[in-house]
N, C-alpha and C. Protein backbone atom coordinates (compact mmCIF):
# COMPACT_ATOMS: atom_id res chain seq x y z
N UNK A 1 7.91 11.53 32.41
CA UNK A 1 7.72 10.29 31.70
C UNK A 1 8.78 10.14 30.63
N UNK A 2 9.58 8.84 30.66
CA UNK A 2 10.39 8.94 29.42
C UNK A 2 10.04 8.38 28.25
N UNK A 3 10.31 8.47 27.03
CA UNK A 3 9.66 8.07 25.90
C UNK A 3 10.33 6.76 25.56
N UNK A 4 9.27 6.47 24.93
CA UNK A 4 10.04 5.07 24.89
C UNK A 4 10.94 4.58 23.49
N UNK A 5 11.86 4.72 23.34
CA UNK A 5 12.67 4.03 21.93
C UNK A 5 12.57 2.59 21.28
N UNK A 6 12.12 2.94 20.10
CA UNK A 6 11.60 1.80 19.58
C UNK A 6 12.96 1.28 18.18
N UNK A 7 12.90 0.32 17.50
CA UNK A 7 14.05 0.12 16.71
C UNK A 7 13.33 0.80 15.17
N UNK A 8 14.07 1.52 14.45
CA UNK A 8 13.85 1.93 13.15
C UNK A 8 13.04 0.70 12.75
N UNK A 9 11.96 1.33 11.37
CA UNK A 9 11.22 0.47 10.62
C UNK A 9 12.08 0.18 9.11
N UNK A 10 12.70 -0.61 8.62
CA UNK A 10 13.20 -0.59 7.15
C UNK A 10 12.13 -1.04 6.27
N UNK A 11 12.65 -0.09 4.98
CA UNK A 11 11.73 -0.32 4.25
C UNK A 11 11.86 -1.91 3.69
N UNK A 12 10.71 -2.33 3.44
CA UNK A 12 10.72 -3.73 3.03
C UNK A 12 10.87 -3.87 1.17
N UNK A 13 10.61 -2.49 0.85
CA UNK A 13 11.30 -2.38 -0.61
C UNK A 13 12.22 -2.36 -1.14
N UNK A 14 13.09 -1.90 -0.09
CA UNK A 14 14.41 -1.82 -0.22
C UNK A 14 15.28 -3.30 0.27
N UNK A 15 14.64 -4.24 0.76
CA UNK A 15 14.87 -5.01 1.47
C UNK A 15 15.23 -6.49 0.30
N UNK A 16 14.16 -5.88 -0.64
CA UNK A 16 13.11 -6.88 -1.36
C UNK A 16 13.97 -6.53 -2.72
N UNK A 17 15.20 -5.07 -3.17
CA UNK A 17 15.58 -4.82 -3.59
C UNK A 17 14.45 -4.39 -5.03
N UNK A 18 13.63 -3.81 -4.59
CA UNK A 18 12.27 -3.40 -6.01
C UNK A 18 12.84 -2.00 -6.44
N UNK A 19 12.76 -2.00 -7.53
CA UNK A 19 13.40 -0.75 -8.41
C UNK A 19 11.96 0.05 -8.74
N UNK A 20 10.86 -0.39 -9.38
CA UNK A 20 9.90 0.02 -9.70
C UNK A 20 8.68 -0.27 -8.83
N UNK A 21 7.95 -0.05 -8.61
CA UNK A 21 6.42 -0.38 -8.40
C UNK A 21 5.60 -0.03 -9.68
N UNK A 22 4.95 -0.92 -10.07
CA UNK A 22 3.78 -0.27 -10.85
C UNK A 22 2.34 -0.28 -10.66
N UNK A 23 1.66 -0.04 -11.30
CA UNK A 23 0.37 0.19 -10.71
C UNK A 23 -0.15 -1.04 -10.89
N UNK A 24 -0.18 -2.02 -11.91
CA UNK A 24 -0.60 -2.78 -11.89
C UNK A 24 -0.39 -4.67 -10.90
N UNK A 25 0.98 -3.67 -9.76
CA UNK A 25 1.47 -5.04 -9.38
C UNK A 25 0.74 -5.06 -7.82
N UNK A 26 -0.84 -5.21 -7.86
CA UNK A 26 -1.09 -5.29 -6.54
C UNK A 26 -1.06 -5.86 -5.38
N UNK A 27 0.00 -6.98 -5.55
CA UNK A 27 0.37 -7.58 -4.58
C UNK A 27 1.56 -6.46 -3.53
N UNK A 28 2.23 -6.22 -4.19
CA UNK A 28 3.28 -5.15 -3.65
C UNK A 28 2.76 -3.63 -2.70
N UNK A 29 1.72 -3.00 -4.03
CA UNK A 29 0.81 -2.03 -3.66
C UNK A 29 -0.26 -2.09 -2.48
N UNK A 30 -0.87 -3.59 -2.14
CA UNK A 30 -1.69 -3.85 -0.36
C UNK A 30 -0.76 -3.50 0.40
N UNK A 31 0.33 -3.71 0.91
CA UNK A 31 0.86 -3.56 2.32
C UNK A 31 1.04 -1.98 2.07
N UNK A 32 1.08 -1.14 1.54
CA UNK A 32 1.01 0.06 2.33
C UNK A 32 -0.63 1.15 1.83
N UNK A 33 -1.91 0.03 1.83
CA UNK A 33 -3.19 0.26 2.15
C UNK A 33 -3.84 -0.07 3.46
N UNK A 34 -4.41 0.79 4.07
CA UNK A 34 -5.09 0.41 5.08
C UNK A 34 -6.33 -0.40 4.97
N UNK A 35 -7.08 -0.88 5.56
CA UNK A 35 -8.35 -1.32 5.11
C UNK A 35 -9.71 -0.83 4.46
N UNK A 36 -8.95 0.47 4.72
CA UNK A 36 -10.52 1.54 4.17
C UNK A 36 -9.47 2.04 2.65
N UNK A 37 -8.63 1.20 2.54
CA UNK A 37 -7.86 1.62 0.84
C UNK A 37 -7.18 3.07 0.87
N UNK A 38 -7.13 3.75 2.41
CA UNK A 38 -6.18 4.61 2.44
C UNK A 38 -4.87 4.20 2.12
N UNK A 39 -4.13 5.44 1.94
CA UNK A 39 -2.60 5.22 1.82
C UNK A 39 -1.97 5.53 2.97
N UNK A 40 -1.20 4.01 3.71
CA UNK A 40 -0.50 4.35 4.91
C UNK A 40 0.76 5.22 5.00
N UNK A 41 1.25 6.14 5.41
CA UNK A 41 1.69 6.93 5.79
C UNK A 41 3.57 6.62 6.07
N UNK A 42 4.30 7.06 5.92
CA UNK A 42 5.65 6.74 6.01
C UNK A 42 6.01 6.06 7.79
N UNK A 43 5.79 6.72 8.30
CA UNK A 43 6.00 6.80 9.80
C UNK A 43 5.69 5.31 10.24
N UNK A 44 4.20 5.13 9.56
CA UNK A 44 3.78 3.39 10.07
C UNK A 44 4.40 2.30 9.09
N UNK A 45 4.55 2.43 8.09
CA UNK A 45 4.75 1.76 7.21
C UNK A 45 6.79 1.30 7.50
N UNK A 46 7.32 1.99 7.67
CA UNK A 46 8.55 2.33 7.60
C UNK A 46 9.21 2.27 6.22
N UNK A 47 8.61 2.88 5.11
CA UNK A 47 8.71 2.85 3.82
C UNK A 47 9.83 4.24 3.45
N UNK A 48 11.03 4.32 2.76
CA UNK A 48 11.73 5.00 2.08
C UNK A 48 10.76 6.37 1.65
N UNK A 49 11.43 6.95 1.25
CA UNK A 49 10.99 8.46 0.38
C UNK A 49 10.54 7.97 -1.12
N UNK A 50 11.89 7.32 -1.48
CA UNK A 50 11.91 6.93 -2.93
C UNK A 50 10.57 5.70 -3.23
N UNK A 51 10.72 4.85 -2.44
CA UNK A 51 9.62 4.08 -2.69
C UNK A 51 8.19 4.43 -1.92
N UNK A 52 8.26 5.06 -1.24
CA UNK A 52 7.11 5.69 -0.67
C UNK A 52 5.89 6.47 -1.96
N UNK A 53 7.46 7.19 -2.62
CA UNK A 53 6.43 8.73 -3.78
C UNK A 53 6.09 7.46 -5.00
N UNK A 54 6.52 5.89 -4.95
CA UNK A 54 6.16 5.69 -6.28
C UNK A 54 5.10 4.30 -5.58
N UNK A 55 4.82 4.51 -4.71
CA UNK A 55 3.86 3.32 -4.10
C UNK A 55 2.42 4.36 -4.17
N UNK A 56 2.65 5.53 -3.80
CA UNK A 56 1.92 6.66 -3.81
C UNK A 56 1.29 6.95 -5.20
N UNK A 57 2.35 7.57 -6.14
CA UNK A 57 1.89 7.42 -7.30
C UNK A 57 1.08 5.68 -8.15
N UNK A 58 1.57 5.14 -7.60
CA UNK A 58 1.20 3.51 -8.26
C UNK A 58 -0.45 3.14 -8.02
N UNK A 59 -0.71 3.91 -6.44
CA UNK A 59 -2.07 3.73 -5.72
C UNK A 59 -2.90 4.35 -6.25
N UNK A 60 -2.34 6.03 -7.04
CA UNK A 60 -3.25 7.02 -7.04
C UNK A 60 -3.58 6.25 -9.13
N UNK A 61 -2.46 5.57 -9.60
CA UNK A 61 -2.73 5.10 -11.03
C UNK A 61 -3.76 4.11 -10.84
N UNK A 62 -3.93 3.36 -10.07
CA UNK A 62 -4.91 1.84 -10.15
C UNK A 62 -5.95 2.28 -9.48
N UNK A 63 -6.54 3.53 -8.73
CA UNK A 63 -7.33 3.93 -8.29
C UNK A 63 -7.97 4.14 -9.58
N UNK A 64 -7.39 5.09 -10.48
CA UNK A 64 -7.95 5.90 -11.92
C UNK A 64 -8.22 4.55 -12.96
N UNK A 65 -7.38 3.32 -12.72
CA UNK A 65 -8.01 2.41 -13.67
C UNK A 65 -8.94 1.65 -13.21
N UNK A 66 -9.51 1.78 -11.79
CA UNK A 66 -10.56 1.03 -11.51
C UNK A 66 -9.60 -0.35 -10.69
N UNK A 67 -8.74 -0.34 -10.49
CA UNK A 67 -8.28 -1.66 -10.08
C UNK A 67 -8.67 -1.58 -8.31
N UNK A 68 -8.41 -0.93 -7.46
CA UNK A 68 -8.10 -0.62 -6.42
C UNK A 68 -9.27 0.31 -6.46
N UNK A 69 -10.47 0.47 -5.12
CA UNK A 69 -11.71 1.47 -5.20
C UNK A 69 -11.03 2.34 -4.47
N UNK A 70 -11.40 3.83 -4.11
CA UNK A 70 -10.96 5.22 -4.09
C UNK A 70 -11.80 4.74 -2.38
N UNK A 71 -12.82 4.60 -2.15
CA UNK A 71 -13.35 4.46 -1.00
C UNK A 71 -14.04 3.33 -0.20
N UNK A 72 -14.04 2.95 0.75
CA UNK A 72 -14.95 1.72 1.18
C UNK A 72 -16.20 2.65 2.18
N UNK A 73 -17.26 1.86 1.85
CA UNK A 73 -18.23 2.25 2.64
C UNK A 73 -18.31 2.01 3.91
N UNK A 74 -18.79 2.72 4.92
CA UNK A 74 -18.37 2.10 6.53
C UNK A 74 -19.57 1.41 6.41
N UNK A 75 -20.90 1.46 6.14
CA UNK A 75 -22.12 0.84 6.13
C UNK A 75 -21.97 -0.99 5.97
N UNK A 76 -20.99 -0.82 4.81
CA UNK A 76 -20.59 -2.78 4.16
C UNK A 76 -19.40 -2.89 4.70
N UNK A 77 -19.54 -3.25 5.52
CA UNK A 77 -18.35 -3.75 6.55
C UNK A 77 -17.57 -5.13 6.32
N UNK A 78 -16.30 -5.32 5.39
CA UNK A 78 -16.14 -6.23 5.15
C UNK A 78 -15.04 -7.23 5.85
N UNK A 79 -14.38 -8.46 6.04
CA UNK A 79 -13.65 -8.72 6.98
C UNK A 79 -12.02 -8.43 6.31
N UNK A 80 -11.97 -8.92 4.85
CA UNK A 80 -10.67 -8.35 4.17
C UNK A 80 -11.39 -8.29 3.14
N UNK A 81 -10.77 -6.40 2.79
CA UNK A 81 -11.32 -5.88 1.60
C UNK A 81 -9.99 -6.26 0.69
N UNK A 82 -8.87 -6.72 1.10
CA UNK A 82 -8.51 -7.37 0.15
C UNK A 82 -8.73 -8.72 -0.79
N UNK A 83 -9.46 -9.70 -0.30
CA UNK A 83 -9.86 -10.49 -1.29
C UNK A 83 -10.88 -9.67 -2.56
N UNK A 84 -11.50 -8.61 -2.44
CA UNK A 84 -12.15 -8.40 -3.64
C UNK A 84 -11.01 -7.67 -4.70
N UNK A 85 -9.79 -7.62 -4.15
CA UNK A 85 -9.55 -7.27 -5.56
C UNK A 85 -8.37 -8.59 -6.28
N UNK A 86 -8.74 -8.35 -7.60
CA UNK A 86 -8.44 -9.60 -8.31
C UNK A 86 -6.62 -9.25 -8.99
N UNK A 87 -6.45 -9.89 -8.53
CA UNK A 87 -4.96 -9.80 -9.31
C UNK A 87 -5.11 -10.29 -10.43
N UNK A 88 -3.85 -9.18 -11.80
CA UNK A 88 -4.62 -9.12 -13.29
C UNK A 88 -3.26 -10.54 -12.96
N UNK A 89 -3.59 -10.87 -14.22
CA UNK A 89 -3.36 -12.32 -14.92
C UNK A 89 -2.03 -11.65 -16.06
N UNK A 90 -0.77 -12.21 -16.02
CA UNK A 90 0.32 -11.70 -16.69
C UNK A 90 0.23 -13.09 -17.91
N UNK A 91 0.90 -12.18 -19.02
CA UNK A 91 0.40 -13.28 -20.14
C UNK A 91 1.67 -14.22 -20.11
C-alpha cells in the first residue's frame, strides 16, 4: 500500500504574522482547542514550535483564570462549547 502525501499544514500564526499570544486573547487561543477544551496537538493543527509552546502556555494561563474550563462533561453535551465563553471586553 502506498502512503498517501498530503501538502504541509502552515502555521496560521505565522501567516497572521502574531508575535505574542496571550491568555487573554480568546479568539486566537479556540482554533487550537478541541471541543472537549483539549489542546490540539502540532501534527493536526499545523502550528509552529514557537507558537505552538505559547498557545500552550496561553491555554494552560486562562484555564488558571477561569476563562477557558479545564474539562467538559460528556454527560452535557453541548453543540459549540464555544459560545459559552465570553470574550473579555478591551477598554
Amino acid at each position: 500500500m502506498a502512503r498517501r502525501k498530503y501538502g504541509r499544514k502552515k502555521c496560521k500564526y505565522c501567516e497572521e504574522k502574531v508575535e505574542y499570544i496571550g491568555y487573554k486573547d480568546i479568539e486566537l487561543i479556540k482554533y487550537s482547542l478541541s471541543e472537549r477544551y483539549k489542546i490540539m496537538p502540532r501534527r493536526l493543527t499545523g502550528t509552529c514550535k514557537k507558537h505552538q509552546d505559547m498557545v500552550q502556555k496561553a491555554i494552560k494561563r486562562a484555564r488558571q483564570v477561569a476563562l477557558i474550563p479545564y474539562v467538559v462533561d460528556r454527560h452535557r453535551v453541548i453543540e459549540n462549547p464555544f459560545d459559552e465563553i465570553k470574550p473579555l471586553k478591551s477598554k
